[in-house]
Protein backbone atom coordinates (compact mmCIF):
# COMPACT_ATOMS: atom_id res chain seq x y z
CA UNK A 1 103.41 116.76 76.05
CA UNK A 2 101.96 114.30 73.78
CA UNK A 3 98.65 114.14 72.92
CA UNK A 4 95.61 112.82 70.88
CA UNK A 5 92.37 114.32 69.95
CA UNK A 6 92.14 118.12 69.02
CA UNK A 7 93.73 121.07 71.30
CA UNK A 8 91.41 122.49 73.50
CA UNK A 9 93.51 125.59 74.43
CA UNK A 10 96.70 127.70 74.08
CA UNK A 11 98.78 129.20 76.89
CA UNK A 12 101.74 131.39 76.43
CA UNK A 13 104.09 132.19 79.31
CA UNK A 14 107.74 133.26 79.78
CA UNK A 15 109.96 130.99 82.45
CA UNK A 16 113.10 132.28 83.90
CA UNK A 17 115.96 130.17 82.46
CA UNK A 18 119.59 131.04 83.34
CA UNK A 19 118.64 134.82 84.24
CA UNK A 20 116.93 135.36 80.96
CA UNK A 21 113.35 134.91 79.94
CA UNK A 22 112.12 131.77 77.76
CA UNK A 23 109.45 132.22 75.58
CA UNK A 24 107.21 129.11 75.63
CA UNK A 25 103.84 128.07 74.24
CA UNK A 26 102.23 125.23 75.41
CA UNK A 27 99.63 123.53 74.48
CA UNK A 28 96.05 122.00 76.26
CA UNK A 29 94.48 119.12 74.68
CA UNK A 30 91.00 117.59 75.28
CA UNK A 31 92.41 114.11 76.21
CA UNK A 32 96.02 113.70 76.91
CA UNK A 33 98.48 110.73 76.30
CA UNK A 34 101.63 110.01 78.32
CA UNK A 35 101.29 111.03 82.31
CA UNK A 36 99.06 113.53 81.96
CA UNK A 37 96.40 110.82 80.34
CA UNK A 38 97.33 108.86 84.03
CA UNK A 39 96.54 111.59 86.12
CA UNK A 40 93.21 112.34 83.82
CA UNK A 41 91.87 108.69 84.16
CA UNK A 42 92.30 108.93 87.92
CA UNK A 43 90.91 112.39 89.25
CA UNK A 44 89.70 114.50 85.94
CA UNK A 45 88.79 117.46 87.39
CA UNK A 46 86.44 120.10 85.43
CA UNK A 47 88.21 122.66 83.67
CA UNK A 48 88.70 126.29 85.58
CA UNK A 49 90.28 129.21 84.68
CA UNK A 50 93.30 129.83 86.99
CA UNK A 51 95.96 132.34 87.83
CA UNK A 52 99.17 131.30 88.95
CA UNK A 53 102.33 134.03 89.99
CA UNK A 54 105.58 133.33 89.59
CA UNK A 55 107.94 134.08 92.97
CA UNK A 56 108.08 137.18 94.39
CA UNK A 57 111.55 137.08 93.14
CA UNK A 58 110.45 137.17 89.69
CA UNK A 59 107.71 139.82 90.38
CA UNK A 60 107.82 141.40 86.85
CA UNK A 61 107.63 138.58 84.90
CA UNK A 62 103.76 138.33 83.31
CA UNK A 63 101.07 135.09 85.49
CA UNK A 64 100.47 132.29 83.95
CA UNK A 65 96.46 131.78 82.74
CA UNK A 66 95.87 128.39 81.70
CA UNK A 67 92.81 126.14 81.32
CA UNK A 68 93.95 122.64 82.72
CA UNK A 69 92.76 119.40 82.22
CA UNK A 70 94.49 117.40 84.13
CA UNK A 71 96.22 117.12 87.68
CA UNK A 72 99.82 116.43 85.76
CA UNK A 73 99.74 119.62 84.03
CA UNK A 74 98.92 121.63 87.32
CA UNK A 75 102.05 119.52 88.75
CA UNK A 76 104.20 121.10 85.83
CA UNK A 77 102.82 124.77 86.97
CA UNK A 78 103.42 124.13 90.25
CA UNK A 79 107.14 123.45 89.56
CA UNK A 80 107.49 126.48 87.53
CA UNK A 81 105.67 128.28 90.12
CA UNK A 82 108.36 127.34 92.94
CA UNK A 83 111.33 127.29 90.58
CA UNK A 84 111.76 123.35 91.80
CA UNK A 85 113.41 120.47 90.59
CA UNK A 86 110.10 118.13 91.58
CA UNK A 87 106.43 118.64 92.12
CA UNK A 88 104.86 115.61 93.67
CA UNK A 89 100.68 115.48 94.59
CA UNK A 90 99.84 112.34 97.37
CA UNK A 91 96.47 111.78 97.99
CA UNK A 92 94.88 109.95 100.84
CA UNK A 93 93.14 106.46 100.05
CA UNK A 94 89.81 105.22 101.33
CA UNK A 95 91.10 104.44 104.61
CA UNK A 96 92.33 107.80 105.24
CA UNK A 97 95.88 106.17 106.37
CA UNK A 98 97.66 105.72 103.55
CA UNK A 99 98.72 108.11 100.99
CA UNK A 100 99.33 106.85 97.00
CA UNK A 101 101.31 108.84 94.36
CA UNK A 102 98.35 110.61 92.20
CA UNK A 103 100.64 112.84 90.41
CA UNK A 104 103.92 114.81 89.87
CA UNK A 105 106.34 116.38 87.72
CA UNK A 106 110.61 116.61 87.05
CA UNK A 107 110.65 112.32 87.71
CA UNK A 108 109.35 111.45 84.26
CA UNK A 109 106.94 108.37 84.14
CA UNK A 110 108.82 106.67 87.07
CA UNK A 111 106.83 108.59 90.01
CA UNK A 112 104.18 105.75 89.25
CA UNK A 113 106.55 103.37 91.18
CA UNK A 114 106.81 106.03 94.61
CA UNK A 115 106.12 104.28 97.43
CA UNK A 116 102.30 104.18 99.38
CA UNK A 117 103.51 106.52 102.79
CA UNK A 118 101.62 105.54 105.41
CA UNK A 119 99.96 109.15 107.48
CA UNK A 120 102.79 109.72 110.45
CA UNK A 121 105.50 108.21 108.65
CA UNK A 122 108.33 109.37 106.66
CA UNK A 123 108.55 112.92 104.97
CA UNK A 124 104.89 113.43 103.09
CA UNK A 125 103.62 111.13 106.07
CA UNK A 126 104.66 113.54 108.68
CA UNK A 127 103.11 116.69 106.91
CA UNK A 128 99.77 114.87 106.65
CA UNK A 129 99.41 114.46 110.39
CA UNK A 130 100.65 117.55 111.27
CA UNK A 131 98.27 119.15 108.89
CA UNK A 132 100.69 121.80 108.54
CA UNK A 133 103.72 122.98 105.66
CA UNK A 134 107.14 121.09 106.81
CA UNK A 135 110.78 122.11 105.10
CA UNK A 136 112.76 118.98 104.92
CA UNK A 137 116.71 119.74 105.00
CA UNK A 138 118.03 116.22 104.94
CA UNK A 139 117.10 113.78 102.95
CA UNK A 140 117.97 110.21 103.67
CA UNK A 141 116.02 106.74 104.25
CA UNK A 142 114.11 107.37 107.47
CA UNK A 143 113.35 110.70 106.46
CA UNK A 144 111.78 110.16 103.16
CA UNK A 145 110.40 106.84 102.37
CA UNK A 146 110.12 106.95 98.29
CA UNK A 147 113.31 105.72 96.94
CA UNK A 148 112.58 107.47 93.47
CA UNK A 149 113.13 110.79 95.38
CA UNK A 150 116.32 109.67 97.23
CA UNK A 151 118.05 108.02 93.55
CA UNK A 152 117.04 111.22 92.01
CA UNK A 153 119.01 113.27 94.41
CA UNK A 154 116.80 115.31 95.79
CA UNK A 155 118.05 117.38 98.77
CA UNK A 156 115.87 119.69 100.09
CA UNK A 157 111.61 119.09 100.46
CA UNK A 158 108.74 121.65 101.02
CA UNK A 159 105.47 119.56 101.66
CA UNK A 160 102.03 121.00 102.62
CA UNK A 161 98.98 120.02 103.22
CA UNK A 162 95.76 119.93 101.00
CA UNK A 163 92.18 120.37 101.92
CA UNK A 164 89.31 120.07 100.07
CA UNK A 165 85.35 120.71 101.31
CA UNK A 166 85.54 117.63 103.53
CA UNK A 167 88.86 117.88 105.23
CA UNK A 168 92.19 116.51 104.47
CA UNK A 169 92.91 115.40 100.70
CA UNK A 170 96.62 114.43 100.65
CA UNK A 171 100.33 115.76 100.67
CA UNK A 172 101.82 118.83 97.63
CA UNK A 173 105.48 118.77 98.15
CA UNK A 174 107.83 120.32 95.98
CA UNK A 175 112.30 119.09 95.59
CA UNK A 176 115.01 120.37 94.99
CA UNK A 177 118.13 119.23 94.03
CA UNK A 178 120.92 121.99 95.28
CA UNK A 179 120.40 122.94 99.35
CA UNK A 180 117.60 125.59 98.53
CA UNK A 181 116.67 127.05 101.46
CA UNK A 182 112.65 127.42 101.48
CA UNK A 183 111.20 131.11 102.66
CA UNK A 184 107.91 131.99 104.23
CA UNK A 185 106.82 133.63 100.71
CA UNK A 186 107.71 130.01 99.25
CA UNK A 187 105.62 128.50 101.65
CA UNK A 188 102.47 130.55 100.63
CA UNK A 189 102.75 130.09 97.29
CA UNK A 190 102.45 126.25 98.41
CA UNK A 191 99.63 126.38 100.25
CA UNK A 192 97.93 128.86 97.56
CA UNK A 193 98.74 125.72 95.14
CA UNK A 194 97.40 123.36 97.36
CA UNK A 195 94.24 125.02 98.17
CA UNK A 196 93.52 125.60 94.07
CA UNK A 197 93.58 121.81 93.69
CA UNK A 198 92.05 121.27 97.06
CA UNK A 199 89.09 122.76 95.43
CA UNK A 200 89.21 121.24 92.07
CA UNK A 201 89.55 117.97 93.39
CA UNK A 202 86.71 118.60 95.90
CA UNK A 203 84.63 119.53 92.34
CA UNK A 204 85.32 116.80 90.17
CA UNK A 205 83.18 115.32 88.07
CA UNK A 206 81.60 112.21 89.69
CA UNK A 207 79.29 111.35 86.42
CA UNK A 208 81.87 110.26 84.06
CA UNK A 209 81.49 106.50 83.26
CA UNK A 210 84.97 106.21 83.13
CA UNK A 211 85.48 107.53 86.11
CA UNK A 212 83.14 105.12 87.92
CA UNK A 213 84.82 102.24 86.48
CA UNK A 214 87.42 103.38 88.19
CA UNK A 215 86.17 104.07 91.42
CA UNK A 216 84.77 100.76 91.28
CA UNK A 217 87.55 99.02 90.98
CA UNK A 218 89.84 101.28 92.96
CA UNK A 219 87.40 100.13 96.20
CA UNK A 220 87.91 96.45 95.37
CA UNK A 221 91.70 96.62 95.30
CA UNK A 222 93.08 97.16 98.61
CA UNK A 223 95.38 100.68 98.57
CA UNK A 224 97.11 99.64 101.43
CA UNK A 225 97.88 95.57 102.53
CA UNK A 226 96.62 94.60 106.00
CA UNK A 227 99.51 94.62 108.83
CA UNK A 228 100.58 90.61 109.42
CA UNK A 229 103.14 89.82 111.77
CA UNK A 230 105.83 88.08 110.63
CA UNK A 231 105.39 89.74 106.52
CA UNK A 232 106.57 92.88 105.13
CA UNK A 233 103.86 93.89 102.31
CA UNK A 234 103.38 96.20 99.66
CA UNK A 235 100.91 96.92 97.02
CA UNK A 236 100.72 98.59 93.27
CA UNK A 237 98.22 99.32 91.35
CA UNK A 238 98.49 101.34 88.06
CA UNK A 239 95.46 102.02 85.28
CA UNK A 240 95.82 101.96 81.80
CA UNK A 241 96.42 105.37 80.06
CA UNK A 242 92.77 104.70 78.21
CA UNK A 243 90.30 102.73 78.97
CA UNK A 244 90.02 100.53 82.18
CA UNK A 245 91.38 96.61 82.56
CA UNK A 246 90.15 93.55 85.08
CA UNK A 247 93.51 93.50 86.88
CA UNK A 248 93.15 92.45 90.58
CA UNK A 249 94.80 91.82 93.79
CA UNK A 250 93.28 90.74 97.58
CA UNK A 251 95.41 89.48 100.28
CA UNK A 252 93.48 88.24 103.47
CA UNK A 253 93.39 86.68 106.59
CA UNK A 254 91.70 83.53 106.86
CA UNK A 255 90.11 82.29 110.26
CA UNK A 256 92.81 79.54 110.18
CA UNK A 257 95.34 81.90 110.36
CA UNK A 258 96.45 81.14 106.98
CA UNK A 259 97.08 84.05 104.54
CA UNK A 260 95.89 84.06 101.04
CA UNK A 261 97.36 86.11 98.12
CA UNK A 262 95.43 86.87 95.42
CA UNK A 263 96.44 88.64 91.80
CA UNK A 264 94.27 88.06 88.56
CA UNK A 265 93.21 89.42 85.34
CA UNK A 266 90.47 89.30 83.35
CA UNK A 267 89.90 89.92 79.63
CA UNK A 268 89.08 92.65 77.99
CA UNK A 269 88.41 96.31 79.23
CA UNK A 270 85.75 98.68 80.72
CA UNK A 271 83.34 98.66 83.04
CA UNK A 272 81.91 94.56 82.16
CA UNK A 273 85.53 93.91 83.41
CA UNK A 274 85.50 95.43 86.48
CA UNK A 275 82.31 94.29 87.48
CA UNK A 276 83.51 90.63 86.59
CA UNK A 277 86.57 91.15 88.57
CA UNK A 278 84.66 92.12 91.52
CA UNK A 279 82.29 88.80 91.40
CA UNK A 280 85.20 86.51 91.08
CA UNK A 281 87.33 88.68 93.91
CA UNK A 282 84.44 87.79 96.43
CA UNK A 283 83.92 84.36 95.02
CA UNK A 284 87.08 83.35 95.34
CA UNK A 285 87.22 84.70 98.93
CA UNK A 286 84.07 83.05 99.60
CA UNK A 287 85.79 79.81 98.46
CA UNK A 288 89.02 79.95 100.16
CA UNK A 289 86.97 80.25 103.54
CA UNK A 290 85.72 76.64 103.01
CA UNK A 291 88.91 75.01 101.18
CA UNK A 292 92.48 75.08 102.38
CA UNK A 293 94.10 74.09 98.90
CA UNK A 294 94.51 76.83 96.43
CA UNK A 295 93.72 74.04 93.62
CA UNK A 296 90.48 73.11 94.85
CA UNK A 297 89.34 77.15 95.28
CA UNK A 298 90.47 77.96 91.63
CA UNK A 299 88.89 74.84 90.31
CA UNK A 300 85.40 76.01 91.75
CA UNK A 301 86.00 79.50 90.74
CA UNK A 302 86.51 78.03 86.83
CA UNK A 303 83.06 76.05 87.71
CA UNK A 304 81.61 79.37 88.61
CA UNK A 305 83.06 81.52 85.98
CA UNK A 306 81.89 79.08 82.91
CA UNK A 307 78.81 78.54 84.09
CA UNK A 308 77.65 82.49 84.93
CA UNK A 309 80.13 84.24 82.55
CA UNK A 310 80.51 81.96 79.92
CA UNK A 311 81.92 84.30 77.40
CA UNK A 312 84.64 85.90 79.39
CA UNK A 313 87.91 84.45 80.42
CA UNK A 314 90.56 85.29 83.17
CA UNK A 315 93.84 84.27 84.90
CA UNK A 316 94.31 84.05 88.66
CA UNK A 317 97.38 83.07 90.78
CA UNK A 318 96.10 82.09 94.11
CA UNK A 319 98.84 81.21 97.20
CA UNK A 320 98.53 80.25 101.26
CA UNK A 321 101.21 80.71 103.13
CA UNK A 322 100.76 79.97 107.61
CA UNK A 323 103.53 81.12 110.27
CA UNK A 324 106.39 80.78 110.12
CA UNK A 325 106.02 81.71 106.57
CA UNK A 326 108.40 79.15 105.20
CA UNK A 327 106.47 77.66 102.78
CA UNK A 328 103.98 78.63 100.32
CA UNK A 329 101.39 76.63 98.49
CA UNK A 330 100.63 78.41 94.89
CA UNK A 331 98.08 77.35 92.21
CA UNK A 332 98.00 79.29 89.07
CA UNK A 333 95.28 79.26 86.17
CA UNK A 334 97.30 81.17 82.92
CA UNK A 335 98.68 83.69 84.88
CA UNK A 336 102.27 85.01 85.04
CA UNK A 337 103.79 83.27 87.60
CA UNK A 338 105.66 85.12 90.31
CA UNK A 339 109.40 86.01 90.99
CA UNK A 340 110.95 85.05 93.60
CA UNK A 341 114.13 87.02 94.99
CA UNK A 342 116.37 85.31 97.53
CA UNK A 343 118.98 86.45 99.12
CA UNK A 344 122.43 86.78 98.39
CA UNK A 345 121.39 86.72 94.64
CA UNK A 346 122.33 89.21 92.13
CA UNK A 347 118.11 89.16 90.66
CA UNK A 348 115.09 87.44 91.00
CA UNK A 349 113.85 83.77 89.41
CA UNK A 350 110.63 82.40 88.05
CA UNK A 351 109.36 80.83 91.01
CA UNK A 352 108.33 77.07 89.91
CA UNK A 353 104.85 76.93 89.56
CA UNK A 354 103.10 74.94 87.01
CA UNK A 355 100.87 77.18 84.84
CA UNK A 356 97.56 75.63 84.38
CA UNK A 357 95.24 76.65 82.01
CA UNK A 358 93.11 79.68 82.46
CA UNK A 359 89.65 80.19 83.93
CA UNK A 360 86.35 79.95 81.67
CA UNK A 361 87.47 77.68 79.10
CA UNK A 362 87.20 73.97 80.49
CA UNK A 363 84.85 73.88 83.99
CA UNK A 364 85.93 70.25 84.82
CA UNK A 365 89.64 71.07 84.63
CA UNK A 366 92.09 69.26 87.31
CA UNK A 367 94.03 71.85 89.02
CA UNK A 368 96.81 71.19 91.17
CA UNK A 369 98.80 73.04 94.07
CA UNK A 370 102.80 73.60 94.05
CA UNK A 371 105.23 74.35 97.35
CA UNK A 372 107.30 77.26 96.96
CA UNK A 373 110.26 77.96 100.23
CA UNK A 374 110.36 81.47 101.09
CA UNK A 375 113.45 81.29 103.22
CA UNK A 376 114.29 84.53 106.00
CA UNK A 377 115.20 87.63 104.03
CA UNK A 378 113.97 85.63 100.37
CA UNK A 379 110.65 87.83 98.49
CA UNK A 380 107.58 87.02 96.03
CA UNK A 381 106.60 89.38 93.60
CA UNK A 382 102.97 89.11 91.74
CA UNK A 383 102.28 90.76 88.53
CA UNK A 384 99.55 91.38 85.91
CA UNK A 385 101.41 91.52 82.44
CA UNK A 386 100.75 94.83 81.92
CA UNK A 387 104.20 95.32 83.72
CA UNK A 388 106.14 93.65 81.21
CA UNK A 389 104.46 93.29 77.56
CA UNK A 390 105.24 95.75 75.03
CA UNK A 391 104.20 96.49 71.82
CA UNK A 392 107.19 96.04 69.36
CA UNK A 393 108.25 98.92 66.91
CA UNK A 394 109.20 97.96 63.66
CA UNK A 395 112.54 99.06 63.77
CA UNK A 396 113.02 96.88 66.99
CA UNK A 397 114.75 94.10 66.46
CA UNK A 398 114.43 92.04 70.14
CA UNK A 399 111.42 91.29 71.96
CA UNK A 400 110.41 94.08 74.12
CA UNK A 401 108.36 91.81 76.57
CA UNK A 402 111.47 89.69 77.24
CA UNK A 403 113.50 92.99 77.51
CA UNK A 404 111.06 94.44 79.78
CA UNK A 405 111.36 91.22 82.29
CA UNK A 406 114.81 91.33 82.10
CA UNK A 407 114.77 94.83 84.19
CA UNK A 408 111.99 93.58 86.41
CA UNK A 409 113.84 90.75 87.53
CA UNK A 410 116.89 92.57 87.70
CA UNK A 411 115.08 94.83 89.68
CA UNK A 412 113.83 92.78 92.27
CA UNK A 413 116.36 91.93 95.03
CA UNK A 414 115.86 90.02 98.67
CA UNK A 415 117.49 93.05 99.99
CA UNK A 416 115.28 95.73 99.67
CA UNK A 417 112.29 95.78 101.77
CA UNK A 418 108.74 95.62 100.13
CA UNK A 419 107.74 99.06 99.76
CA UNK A 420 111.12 99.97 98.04
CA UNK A 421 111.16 96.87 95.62
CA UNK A 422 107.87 97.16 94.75
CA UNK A 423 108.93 101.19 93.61
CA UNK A 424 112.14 99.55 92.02
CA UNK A 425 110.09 96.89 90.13
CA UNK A 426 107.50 99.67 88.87
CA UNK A 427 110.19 101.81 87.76
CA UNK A 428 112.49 99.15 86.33
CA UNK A 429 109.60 97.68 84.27
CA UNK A 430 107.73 100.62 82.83
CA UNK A 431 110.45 103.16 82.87
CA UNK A 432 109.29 106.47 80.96
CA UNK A 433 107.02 104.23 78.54
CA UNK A 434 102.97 104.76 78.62
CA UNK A 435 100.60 102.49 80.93
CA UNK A 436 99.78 100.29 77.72
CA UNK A 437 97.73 97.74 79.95
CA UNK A 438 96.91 97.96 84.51
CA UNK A 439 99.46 97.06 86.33
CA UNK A 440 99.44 95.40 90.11
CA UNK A 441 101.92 93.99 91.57
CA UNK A 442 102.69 93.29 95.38
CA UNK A 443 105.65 92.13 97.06
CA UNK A 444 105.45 89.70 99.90
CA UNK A 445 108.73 89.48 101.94
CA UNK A 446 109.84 87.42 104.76
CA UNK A 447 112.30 89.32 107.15
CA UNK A 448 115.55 87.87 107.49
């Protein structure tokens, strides 16, 4: 585990390994960096002495007694603890409905990509409605919805609930990758897992700055996209491993009927951003309520964000699309502009969308519109650029950022629905590398 910042604690445990005990010492640190820094950012809990016992098949070997600081390194005891391949934590949004990856272990970095389940559906879906442990013995697409699992090879899933002081927090399930069959004693272990982070969850520490950065900008950004008729949706939304960005998405109804589509960015980091993001996400709402062209609502959101935040900038796609569907109307201010996948195509294309330039240098700036045909079965993709710029090493030789969006289009095809492209973009374009910058994306597909 990587890590910055001074070591805030030792553990040293022995894991079974082949019939023989490992020796291992491990290490706690004060802030992480890689995926446990992810987990940290999103849910720091305070730090609690814990006991965790291996199986009852490995009764003699010593507990493990560990002071953790983040969610990520519980998921790593957890799959010790159950002698699993994967150790996955879901947690409900703020609808209650939904549930969104928070952490997990075995998958490397490219959990982040696992797919939003809604509560009744699929797998983790199923045990949060039942409220009750579930073993899984076949794993296939109806079953389990996250493609990550299913391209792993997972074939066998243990999922229980987890409660905190106010009721139902989210899904623990644990994988494995041989046809393990799951005992009663394994499924108490679970639940003694999931009621340890039940409760540290329940305690975390709502007073951290950073932490209500986040939250603020967590209940601007919608975790789950509303139902339309006639679109298949899906939404992504990853933080920074450090300090917090101005990425954005909204898509709404409007009281034409019309649809709007919303992904932005604005500069710099911390909590100024997020509070700027959430003025110009209800502006530009506001806005799009009185003006049908996406040209004309950008161009008064520049107005707006030169004349009352004169020293910040940002970059905003903004696109309407009305039943059927078949056409949408994009108008974009700096921003990346989006892929389109279409089917029968090996990968996705730039869609063709003039660029514009961004918002809060020019207030009197022309804008203009472009049409974009989203045929049956064809797919947009939106994006921040946290998805696909990269720093370069010095012994690299290529550019990273055009690397990067060669696997994100490559990743993107008509034929998968939303939820699974979206999962296949994520992991494509950030594979096992940090969270550098946010990251949103959402795919908007029209059914063939």
């Amino acid at each position: 585990m990587g890590a910055v910042g001074r070591p805030s604690n030792v553990w040293t445990f022995r894991e079974p390994c082949g019939g023989q005990w490992l020796h291992q010492t491990a290490m706690t640190w004060s802030r992480g960096s890689g995926p446990d820094q992810f987990a940290y950012a999103r849910i720091r809990p305070r730090t609690r002495k814990f006991v965790i016992g291996f199986p009852t098949s490995l009764e003699e070997a010593p507990s493990v007694t560990l002071n953790v600081v983040s969610v990520q390194s519980f998921m790593e005891n957890v799959r010790v603890l159950m002698n699993s391949d994967t150790a996955t934590l879901l947690l409900l949004d703020e609808t209650g409905t939904v549930l969104e990856p928070a952490a997990s272990a075995g998958l490397g970095r490219r959990w982040r990509g696992a797919t939003h389940v809604p509560v009744g559906s699929g797998f983790a879906g199923r045990v949060a409605a039942r409220r009750e442990p579930i073993v899984l013995n076949e794993v296939n697409e109806v079953s389990v919805l996250n493609p990550i699992l299913r391209d792993f090879g997972v074939q066998r899933l243990l999922g229980v609930p987890v409660f905190g002081s106010k009721g139902l927090l989210g899904v623990l399930h644990v994988g494995c990758l041989i046809a393990r069959t799951f005992t009663p004693e394994d499924t108490g272990r679970m639940e003694g897992a999931a009621a340890e982070i039940g409760q540290r969850l329940s305690e975390r520490n709502e007073d951290d700055a950073h932490l209500a950065a986040l939250a603020l900008q967590r209940s601007l950004l919608p975790a789950a996209p509303p139902s339309i008729p006639g679109l298949d949706l899906a939404v992504r939304y990853l933080p920074a491993e450090g300090d917090l960005g101005g990425d954005w998405y909204d898509i709404f109804t409007l009281p034409s009927g019309k649809v709007g589509f919303v992904m932005g960015d604005v500069e710099g980091h911390g909590l100024r951003s997020a509070v700027v993001m959430g003025r110009l996400r209800s502006a530009l709402r506001a806005y799009a309520l009185d003006h049908d062209d996406p040209a004309e609502v950008l161009y008064r959101l520049d107005r707006k964000l030169c004349h009352f935040e004169s020293d910040i900038t940002a970059t905003v796609v903004y696109a309407v699309t009305e039943p059927p569907f078949d056409l949408v109307t994009i108008c974009n201010a700096g921003h990346p502009a989006p892929l389109i996948a279409q089917r029968g195509q090996p990968f996705a294309e730039i869609a063709t969308v003039p660029a514009g330039p961004l918002l809060g240098l020019d207030p009197e700036q022309q804008r203009h519109s472009a049409m974009v045909p989203l045929s049956p079965g064809a797919a947009l993709a939106f994006y921040t650029d946290g998805l696909v710029e990269r720093r370069k090493r010095s012994d690299q030789h290529t550019d990273p950022d055009v690397e990067r969006f060669e696997l994100v289009r490559r990743a993107f095809v008509a034929a998968d629905n939303a939820e699974t492209a979206c999962s296949r973009i994520i992991a494509g374009g950030l594979g096992d590398d940090s969270v550098e910058d946010d990251v949103a994306l959402f795919v908007v597909r029209r059914p063939a």
